[in-house]
N, C-alpha and C. Protein backbone atom coordinates (compact mmCIF):
# COMPACT_ATOMS: atom_id res chain seq x y z
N UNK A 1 -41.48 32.95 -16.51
CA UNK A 1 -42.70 33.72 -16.72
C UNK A 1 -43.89 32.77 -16.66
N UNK A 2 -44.30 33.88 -15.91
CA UNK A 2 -46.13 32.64 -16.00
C UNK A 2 -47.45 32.95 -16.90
N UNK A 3 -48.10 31.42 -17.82
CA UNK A 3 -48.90 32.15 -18.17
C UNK A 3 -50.21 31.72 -17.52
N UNK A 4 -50.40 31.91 -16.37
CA UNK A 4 -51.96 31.75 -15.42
C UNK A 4 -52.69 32.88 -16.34
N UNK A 5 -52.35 34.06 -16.50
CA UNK A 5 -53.09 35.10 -16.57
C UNK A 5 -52.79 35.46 -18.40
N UNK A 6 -52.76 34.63 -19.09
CA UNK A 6 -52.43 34.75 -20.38
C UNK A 6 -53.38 34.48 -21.26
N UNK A 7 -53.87 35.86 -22.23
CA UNK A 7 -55.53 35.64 -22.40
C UNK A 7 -55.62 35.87 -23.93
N UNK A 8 -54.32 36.15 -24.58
CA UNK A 8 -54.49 36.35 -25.89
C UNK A 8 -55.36 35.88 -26.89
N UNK A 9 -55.86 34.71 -26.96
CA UNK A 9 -56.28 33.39 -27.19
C UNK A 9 -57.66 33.47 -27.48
N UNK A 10 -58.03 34.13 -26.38
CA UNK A 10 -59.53 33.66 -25.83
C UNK A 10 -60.34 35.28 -26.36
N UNK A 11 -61.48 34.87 -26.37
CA UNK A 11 -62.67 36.16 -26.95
C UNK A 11 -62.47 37.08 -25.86
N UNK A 12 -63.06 38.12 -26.58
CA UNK A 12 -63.30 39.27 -25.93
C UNK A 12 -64.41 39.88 -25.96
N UNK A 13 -65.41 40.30 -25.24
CA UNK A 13 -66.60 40.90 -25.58
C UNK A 13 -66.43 42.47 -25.19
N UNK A 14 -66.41 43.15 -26.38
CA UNK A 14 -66.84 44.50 -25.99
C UNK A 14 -67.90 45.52 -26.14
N UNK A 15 -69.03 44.83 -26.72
CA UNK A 15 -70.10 45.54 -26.64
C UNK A 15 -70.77 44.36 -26.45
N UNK A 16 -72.25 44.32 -26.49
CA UNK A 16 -73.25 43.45 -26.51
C UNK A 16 -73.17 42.66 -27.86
N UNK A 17 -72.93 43.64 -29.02
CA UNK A 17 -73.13 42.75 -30.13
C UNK A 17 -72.11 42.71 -30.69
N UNK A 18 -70.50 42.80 -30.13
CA UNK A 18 -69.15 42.66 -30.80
C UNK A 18 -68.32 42.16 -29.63
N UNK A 19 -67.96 40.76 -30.49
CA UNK A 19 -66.79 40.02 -29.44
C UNK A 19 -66.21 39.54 -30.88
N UNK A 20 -65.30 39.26 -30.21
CA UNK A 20 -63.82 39.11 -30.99
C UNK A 20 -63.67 37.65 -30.47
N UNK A 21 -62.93 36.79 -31.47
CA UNK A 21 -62.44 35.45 -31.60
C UNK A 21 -61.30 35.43 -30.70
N UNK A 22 -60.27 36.93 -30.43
CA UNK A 22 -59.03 36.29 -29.81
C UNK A 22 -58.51 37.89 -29.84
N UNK A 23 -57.74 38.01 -28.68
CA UNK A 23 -57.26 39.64 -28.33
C UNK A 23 -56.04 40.34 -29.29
N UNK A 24 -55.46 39.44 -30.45
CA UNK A 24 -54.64 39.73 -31.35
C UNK A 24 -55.02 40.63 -32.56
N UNK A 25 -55.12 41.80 -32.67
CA UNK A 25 -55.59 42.95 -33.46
C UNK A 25 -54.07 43.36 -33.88
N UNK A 26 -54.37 43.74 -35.70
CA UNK A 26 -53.12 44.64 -36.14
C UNK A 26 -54.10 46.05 -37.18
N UNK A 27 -52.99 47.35 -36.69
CA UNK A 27 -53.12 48.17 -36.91
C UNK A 27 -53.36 48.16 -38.62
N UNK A 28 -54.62 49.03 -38.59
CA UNK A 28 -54.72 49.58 -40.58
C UNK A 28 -53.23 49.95 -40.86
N UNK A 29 -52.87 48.97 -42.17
CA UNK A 29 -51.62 49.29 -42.63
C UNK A 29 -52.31 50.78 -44.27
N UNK A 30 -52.44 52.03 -43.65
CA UNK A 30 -52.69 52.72 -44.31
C UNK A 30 -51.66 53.23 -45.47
N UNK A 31 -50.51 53.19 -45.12
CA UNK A 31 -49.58 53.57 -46.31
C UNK A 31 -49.60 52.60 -47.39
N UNK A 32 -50.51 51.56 -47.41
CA UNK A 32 -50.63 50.71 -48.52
C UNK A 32 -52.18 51.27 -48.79
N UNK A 33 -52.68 52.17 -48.64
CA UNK A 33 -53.92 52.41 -48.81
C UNK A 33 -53.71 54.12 -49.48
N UNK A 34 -52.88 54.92 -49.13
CA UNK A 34 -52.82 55.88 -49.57
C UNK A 34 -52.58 56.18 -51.16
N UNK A 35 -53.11 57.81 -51.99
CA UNK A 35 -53.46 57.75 -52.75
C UNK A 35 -51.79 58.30 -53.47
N UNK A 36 -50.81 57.76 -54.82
CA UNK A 36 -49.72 58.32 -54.39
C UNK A 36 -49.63 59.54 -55.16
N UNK A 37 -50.33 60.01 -56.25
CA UNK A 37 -50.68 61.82 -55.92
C UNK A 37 -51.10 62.63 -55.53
N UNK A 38 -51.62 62.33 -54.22
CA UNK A 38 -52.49 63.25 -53.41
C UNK A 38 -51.83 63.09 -52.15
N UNK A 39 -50.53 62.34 -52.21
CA UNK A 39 -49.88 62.28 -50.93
C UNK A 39 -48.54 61.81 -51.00
């Protein structure tokens, strides 16, 4: 496998005024956020 094209690493700009340090994002772990009698 090659990594020529391997970009995880590197910023990302997606708006004008929001770039990101590196393309590695994790999902809201919401079931640690939920309320546990109302759900």
């Amino acid at each position: 496998m090659t990594t020529a094209g391997y970009k995880l690493l590197t910023p990302l700009t997606l708006d004008d005024d929001l770039t990101l340090k590196n393309r590695v994002v994790l999902a809201p772990l919401t079931r640690a956020r939920s309320d546990p009698v109302t759900h």
